[in-house]
C-alpha atoms as a PDB file:
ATOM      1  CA  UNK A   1      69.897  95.713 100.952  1.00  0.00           C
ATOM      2  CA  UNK A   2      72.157  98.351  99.416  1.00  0.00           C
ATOM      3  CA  UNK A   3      74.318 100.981 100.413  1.00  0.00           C
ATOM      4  CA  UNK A   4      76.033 103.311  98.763  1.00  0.00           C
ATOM      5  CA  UNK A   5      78.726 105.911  99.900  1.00  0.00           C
ATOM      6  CA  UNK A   6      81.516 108.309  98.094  1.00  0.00           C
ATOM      7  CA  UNK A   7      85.372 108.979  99.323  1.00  0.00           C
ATOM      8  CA  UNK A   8      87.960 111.363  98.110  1.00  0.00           C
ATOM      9  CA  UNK A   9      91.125 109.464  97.304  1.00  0.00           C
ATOM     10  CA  UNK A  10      94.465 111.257  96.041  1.00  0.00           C
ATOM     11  CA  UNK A  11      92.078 113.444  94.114  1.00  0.00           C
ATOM     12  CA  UNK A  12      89.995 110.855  93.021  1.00  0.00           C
ATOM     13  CA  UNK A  13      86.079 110.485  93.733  1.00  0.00           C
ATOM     14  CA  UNK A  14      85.837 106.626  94.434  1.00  0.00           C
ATOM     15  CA  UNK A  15      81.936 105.242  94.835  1.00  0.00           C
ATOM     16  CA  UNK A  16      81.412 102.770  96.578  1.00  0.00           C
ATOM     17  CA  UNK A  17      78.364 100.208  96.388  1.00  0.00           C
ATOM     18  CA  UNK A  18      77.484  97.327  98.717  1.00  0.00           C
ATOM     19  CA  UNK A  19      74.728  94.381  98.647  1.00  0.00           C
ATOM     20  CA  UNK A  20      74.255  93.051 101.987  1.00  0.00           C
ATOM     21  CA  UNK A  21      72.116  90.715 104.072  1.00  0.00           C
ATOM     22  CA  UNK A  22      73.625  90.981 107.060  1.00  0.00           C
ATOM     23  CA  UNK A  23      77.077  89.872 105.568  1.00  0.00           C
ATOM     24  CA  UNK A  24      78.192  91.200 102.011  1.00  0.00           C
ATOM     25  CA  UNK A  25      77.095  89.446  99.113  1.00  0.00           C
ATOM     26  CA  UNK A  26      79.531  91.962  96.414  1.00  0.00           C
ATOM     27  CA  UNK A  27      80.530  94.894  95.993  1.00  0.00           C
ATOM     28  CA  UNK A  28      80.458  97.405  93.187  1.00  0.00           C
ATOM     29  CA  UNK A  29      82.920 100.708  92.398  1.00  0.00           C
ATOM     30  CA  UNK A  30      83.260 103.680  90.329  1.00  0.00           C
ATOM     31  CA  UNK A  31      86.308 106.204  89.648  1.00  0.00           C
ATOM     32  CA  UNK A  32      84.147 107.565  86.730  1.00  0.00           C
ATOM     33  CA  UNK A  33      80.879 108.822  88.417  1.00  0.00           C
ATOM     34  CA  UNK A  34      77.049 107.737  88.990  1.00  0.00           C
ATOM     35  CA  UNK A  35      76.027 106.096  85.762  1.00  0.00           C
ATOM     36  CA  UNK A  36      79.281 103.473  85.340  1.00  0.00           C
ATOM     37  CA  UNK A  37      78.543 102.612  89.086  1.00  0.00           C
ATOM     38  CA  UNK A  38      75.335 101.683  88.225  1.00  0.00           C
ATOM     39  CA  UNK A  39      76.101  99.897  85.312  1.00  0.00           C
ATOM     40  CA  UNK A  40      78.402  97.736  87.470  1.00  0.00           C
ATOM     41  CA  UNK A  41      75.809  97.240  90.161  1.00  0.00           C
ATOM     42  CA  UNK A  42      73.926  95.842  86.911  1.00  0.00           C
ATOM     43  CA  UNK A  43      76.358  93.435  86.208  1.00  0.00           C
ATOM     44  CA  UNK A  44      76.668  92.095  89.988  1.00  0.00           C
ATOM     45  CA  UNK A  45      73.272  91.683  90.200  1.00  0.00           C
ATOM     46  CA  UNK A  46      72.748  89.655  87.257  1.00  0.00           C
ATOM     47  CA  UNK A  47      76.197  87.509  88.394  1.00  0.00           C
ATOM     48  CA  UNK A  48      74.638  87.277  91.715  1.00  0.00           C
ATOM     49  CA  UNK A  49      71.463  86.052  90.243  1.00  0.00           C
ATOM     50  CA  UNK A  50      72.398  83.905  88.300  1.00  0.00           C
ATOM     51  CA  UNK A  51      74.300  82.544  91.430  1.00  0.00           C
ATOM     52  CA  UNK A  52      71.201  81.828  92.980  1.00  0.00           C
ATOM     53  CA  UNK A  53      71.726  84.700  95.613  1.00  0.00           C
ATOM     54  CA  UNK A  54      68.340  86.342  96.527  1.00  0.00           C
ATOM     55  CA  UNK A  55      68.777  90.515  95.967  1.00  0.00           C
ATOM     56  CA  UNK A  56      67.156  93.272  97.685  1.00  0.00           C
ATOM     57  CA  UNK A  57      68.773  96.357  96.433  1.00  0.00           C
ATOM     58  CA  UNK A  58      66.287  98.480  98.526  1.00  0.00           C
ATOM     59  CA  UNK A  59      68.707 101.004  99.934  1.00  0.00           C
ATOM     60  CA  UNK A  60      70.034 101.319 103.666  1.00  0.00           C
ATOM     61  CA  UNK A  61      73.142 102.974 104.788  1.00  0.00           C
ATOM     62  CA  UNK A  62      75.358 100.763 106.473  1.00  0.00           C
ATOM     63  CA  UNK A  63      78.812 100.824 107.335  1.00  0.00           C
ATOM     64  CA  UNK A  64      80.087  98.103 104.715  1.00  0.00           C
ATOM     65  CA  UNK A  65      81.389 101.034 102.102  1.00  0.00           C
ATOM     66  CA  UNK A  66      83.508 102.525 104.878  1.00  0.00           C
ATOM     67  CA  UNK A  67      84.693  99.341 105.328  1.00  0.00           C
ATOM     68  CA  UNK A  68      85.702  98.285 101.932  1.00  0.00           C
ATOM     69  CA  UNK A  69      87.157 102.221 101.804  1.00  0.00           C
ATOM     70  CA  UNK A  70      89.284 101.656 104.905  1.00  0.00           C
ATOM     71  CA  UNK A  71      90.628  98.461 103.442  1.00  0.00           C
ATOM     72  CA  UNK A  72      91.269  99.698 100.031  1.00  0.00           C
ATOM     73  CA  UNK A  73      93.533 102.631 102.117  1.00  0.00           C
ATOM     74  CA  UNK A  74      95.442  99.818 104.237  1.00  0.00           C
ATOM     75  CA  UNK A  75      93.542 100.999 107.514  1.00  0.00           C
ATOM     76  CA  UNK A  76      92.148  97.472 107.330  1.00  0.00           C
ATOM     77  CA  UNK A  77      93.718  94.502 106.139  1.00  0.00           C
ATOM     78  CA  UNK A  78      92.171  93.070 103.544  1.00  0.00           C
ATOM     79  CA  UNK A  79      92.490  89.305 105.258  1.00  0.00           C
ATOM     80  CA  UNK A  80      90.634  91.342 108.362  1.00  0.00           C
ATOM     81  CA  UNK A  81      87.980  92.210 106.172  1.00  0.00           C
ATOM     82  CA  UNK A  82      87.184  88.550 104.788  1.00  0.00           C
ATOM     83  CA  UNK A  83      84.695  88.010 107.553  1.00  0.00           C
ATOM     84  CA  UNK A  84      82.026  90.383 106.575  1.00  0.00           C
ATOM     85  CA  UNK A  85      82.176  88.561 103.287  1.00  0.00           C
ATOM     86  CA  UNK A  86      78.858  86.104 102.616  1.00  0.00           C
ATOM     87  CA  UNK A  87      80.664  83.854  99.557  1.00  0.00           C
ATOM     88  CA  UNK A  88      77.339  83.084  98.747  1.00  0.00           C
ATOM     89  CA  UNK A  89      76.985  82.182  95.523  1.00  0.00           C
ATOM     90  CA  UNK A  90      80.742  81.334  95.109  1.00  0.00           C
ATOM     91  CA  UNK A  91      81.659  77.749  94.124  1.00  0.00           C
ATOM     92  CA  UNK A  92      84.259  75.663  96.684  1.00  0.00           C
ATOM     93  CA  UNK A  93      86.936  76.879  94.387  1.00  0.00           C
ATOM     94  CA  UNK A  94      86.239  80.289  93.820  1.00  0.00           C
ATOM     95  CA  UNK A  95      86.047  80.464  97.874  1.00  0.00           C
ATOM     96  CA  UNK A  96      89.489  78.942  97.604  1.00  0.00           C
ATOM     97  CA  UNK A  97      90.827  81.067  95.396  1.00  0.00           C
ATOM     98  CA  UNK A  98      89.761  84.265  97.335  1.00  0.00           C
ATOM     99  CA  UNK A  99      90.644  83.262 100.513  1.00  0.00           C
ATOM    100  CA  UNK A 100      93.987  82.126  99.607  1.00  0.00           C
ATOM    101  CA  UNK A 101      95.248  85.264  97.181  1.00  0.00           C
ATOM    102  CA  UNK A 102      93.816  87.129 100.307  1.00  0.00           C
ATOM    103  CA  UNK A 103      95.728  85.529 102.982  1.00  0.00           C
ATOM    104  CA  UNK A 104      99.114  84.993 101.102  1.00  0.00           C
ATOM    105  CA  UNK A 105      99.107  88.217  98.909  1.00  0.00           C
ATOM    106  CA  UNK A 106      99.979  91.508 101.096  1.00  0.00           C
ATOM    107  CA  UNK A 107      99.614  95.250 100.151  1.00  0.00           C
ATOM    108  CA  UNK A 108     102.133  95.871  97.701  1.00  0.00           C
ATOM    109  CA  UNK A 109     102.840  92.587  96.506  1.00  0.00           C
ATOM    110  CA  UNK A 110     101.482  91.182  93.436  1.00  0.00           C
ATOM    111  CA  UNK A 111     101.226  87.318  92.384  1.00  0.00           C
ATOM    112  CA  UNK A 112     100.981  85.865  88.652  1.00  0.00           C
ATOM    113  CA  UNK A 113      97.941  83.725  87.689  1.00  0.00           C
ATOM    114  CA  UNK A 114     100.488  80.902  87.594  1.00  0.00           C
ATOM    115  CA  UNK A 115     102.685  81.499  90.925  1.00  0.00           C
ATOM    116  CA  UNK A 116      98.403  81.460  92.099  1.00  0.00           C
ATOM    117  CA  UNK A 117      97.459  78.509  90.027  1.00  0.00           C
ATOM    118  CA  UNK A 118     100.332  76.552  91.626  1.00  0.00           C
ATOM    119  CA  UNK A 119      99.806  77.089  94.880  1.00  0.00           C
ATOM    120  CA  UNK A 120      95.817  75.851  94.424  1.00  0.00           C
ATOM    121  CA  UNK A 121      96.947  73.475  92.068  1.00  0.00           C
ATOM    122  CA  UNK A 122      95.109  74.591  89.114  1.00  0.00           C
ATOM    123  CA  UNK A 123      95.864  76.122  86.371  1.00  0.00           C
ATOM    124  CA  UNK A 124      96.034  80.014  85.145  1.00  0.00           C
ATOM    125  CA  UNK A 125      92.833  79.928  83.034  1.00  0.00           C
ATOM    126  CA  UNK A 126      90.986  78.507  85.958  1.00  0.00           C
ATOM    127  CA  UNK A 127      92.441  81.563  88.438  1.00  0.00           C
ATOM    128  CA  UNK A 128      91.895  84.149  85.823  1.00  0.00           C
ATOM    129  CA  UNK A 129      88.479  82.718  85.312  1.00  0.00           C
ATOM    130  CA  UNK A 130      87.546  82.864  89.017  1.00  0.00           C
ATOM    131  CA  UNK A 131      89.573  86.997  88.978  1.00  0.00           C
ATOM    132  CA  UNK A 132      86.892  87.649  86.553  1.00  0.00           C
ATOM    133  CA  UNK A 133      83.575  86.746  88.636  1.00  0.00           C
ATOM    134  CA  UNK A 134      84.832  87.958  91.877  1.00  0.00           C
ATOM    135  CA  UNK A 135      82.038  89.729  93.822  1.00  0.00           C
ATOM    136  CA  UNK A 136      83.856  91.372  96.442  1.00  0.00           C
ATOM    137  CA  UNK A 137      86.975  93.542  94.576  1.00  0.00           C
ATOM    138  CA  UNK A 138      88.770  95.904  96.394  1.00  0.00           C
ATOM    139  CA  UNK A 139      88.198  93.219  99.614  1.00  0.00           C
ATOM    140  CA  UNK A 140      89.444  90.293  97.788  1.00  0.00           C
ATOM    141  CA  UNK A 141      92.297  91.815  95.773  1.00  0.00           C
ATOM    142  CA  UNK A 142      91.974  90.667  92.883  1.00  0.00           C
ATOM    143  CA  UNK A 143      94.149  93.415  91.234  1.00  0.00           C
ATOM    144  CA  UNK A 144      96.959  92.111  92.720  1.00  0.00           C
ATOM    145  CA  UNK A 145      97.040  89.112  89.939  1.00  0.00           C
ATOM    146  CA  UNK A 146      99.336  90.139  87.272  1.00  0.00           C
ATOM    147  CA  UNK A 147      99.741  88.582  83.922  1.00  0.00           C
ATOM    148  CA  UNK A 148     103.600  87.193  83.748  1.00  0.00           C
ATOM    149  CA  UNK A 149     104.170  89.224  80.954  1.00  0.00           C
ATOM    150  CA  UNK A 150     102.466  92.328  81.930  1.00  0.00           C
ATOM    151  CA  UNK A 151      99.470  93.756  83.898  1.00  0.00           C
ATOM    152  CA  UNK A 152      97.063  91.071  82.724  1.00  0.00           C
ATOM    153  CA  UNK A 153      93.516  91.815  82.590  1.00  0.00           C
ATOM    154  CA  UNK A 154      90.697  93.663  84.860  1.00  0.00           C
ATOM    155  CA  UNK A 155      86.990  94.493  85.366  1.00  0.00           C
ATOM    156  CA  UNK A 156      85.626  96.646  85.305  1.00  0.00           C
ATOM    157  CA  UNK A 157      88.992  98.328  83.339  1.00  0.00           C
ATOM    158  CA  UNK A 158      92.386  97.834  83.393  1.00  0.00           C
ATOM    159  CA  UNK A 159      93.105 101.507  84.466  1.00  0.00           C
ATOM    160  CA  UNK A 160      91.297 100.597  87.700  1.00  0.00           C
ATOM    161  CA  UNK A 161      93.945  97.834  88.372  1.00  0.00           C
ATOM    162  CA  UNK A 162      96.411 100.495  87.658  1.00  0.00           C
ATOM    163  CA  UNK A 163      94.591 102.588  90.510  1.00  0.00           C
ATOM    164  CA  UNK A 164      94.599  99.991  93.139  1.00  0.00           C
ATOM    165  CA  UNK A 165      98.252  99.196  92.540  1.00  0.00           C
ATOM    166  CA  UNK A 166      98.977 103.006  92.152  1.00  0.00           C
ATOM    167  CA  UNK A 167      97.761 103.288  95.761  1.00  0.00           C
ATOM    168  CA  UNK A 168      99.473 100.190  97.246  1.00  0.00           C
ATOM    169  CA  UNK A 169     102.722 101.361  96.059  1.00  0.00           C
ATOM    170  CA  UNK A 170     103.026  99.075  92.955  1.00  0.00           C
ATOM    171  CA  UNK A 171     104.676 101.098  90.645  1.00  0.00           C
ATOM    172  CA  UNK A 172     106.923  98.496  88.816  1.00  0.00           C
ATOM    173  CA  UNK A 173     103.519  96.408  86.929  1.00  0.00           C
ATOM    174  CA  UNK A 174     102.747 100.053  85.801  1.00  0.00           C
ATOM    175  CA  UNK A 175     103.079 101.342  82.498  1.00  0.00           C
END
């Protein structure tokens, strides 16, 4: 199933899709309207696919965009909010690697692919690789993974990194 639901956030329209089958197999978002979001719903379903992960993206409301919304305000933490998450589809050490930058990196705190990579004991290609195919952004903040000489990298686009920091108070990563 699918649902998808819109919020107003500091003047911003943020969409907000999520697959589900009874837990949440990704999620999808949009600052810039209808047709990107549906583009990036593209994308996760052919990463999800190609996963193995079985997608029905017949449409049902649900409450799972409120829920990623009310984390991505700080109503929810996000560690809270790993539950409703399927990690189907994820390997051992992409699980790892989301559960543990979601557990030991708090709202407004950022961590560099290496501080990350050392604490998993792997190395910064290997994080930034697993950044890359998360399913579940906004839940698993994967924003909060900085570069150590700048912002580092995002998808769907670096200026929604710059959001999600904007609104947890990360000014200094910023430019």
């Amino acid at each position: 199933m699918m649902t998808i639901d819109s919020f107003k956030i500091n003047g911003w329209k943020i969409q907000i899709a999520v697959i589900y089958k009874g837990k949440i197999y990704g999620i999808a978002f949009s600052l810039d309207g209808e047709a990107f979001l549906r583009e990036r719903i593209d994308a996760l379903v052919k990463h999800l696919q190609k996963r193995g992960v079985e997608v029905d993206l017949k449409e049902r409301k649900s409450n799972f965009p409120h829920l990623v919304y009310k984390t991505l305000i700080g109503e929810i933490e996000n560690e809270e909010a790993l539950k409703y998450l399927s990690f189907e589809g994820t390997t051992p050490f992409e699980k790892e690697v989301y559960e543990t930058l979601t557990k030991k990196v708090k709202r407004g705190k950022v961590i560099t692919y290496g501080e990350l990579a050392r604490i998993l004991n792997s190395s910064p290609r290997a994080v930034g690789g697993a950044m890359r195919r998360n399913p579940y952004p906004i839940v698993v903040p994967c924003h909060r993974v900085v570069a150590s000489n700048g912002l580092g990298n995002y998808t769907p686009k670096v200026e929604y990194k710059k959001f999600l920091l904007m609104l947890e108070g990360v000014r200094e990563w910023i430019s």
